[in-house]
Structures are given as structure tokens and as C-alpha cells.
C-alpha atoms as a PDB file:
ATOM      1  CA  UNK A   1      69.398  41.400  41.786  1.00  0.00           C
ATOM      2  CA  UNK A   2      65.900  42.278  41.076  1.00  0.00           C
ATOM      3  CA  UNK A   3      63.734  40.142  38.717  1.00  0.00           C
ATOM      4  CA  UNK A   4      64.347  42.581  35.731  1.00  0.00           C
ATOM      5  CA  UNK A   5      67.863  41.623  35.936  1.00  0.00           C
ATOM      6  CA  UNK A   6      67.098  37.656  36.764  1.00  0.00           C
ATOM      7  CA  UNK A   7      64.957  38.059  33.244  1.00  0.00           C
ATOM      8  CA  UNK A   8      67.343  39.889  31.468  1.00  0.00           C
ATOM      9  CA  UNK A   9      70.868  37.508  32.287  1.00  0.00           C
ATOM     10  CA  UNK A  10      68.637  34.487  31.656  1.00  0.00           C
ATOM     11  CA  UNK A  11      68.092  35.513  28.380  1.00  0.00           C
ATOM     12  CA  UNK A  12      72.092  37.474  27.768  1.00  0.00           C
ATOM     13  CA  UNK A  13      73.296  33.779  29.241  1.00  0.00           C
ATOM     14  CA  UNK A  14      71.452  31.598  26.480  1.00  0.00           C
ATOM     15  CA  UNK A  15      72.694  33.634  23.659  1.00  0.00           C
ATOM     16  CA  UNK A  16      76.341  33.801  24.816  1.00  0.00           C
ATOM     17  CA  UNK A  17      75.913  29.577  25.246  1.00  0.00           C
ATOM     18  CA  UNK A  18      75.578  29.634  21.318  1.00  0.00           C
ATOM     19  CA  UNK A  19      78.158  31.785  20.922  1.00  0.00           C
ATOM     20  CA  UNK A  20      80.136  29.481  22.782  1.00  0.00           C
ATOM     21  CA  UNK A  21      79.074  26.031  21.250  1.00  0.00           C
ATOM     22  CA  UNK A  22      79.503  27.898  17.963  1.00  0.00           C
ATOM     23  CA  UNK A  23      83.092  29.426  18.403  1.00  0.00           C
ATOM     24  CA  UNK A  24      84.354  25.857  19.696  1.00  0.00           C
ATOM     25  CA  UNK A  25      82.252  23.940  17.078  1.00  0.00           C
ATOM     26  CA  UNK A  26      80.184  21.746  19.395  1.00  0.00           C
ATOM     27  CA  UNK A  27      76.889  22.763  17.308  1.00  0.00           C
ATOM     28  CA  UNK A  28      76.748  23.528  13.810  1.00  0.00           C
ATOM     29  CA  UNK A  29      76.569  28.003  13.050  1.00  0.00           C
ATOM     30  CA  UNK A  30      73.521  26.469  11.246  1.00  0.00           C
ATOM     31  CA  UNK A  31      72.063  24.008  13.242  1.00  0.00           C
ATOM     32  CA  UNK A  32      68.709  24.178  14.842  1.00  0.00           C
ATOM     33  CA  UNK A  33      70.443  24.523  18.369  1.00  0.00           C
ATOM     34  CA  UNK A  34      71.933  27.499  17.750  1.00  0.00           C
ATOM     35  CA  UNK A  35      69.088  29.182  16.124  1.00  0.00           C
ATOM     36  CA  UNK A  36      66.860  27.711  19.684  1.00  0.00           C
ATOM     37  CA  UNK A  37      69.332  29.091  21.475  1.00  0.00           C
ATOM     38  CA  UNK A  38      69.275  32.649  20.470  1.00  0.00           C
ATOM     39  CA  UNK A  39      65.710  32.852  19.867  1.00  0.00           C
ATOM     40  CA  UNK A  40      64.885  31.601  23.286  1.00  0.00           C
ATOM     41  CA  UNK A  41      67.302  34.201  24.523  1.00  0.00           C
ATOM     42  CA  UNK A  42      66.789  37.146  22.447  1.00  0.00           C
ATOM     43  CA  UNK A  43      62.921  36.624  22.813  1.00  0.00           C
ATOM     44  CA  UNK A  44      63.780  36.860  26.908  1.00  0.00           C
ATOM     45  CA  UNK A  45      66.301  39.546  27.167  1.00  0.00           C
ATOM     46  CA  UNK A  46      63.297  41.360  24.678  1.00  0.00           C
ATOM     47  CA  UNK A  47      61.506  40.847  27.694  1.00  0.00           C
ATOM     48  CA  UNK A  48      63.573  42.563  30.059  1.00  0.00           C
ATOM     49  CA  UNK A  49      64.550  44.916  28.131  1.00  0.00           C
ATOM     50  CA  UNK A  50      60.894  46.071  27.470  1.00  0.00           C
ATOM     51  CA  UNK A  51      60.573  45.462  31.702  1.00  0.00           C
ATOM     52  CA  UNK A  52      62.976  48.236  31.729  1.00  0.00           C
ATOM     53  CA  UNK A  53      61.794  50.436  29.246  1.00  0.00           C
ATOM     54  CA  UNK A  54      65.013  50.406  27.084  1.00  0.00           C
ATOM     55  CA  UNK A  55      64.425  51.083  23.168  1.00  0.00           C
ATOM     56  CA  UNK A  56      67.731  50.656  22.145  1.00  0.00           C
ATOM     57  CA  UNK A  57      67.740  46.506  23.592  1.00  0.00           C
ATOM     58  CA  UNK A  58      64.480  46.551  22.779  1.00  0.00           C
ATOM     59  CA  UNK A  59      65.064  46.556  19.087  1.00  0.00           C
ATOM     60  CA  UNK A  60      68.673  44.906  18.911  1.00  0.00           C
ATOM     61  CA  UNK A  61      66.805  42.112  21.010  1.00  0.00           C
ATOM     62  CA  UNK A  62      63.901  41.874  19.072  1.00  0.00           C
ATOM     63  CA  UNK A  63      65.686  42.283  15.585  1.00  0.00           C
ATOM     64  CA  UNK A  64      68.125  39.288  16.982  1.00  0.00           C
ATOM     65  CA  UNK A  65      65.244  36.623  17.428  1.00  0.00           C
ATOM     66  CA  UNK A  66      63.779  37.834  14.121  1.00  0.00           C
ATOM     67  CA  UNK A  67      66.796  37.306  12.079  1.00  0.00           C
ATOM     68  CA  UNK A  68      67.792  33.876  14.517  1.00  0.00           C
ATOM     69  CA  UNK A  69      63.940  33.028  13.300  1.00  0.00           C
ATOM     70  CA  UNK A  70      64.961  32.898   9.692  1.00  0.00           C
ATOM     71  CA  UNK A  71      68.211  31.684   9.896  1.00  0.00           C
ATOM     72  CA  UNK A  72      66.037  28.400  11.494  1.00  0.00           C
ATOM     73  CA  UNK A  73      63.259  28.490   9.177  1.00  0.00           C
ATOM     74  CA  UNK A  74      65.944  28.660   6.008  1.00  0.00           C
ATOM     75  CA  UNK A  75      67.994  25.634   7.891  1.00  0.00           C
ATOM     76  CA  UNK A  76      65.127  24.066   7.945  1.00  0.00           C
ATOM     77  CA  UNK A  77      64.173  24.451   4.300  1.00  0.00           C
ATOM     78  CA  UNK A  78      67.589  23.369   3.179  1.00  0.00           C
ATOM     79  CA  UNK A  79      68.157  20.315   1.290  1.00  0.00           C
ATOM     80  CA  UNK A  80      69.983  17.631   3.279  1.00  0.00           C
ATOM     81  CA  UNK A  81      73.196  16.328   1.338  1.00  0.00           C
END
């Protein structure tokens, strides 16, 4: 495995952990974890995917930690009942 890939599962891993807390409800779909989560690893696999020169990750990636931004920014804005 060369660091590329090291970079690039890193960053695959975190967002598939908040898939996983998510689909067995052991963090909220709008909780600040989550939206860490997949920030942390979109922003990484971004990384490797730019290491590797690969527009088409590049983008999903990159489009993935923008939308994961707002999704925390909005839960953080929201009222607490």
C-alpha cells in the first residue's frame, strides 16, 4: 500500500463509520458526530484523491465535506426542543 492509498482509506474508513453509527442509530443523521465524521473524511479522501490526480473523487469528495459542512452549521443553528 503506498501512502496515496494509506491517505485515501483513512479518509473512505471515517465516512463509512458514520454511515454505520447512522444506519444502526448510535449517533443522531443530524448530530454533530456525523457531520465530524464525514467532513474529516471527505476533506482526507479530497486529499488523496487530488494525490492521485482524480477529478471525478476530487469533486464528489470535495462536494461531500461541503454539503456535510452545512448540514453541521444548520444543526448547529437549530433550535433545541
Amino acid at each position: 500500500m503506498n501512502p496515496n492509498d494509506i491517505v485515501g482509506t483513512i479518509g473512505v474508513g471515517l465516512i463509512l463509520i458514520a454511515y454505520f453509527l447512522n444506519i444502526f442509530t448510535l449517533t443522531k443523521k443530524d448530530g454533530p458526530l456525523f457531520f465530524i465524521l464525514n467532513i474529516l473524511g471527505g476533506i482526507i479522501a479530497c486529499i488523496a484523491s487530488i494525490l492521485i490526480q482524480f477529478w471525478p473523487f476530487i469533486i464528489l469528495e470535495g462536494t461531500w465535506t461541503l454539503v456535510s459542512i452545512l448540514g453541521l452549521l444548520k444543526s448547529i443553528k437549530k433550535p433545541q426542543a
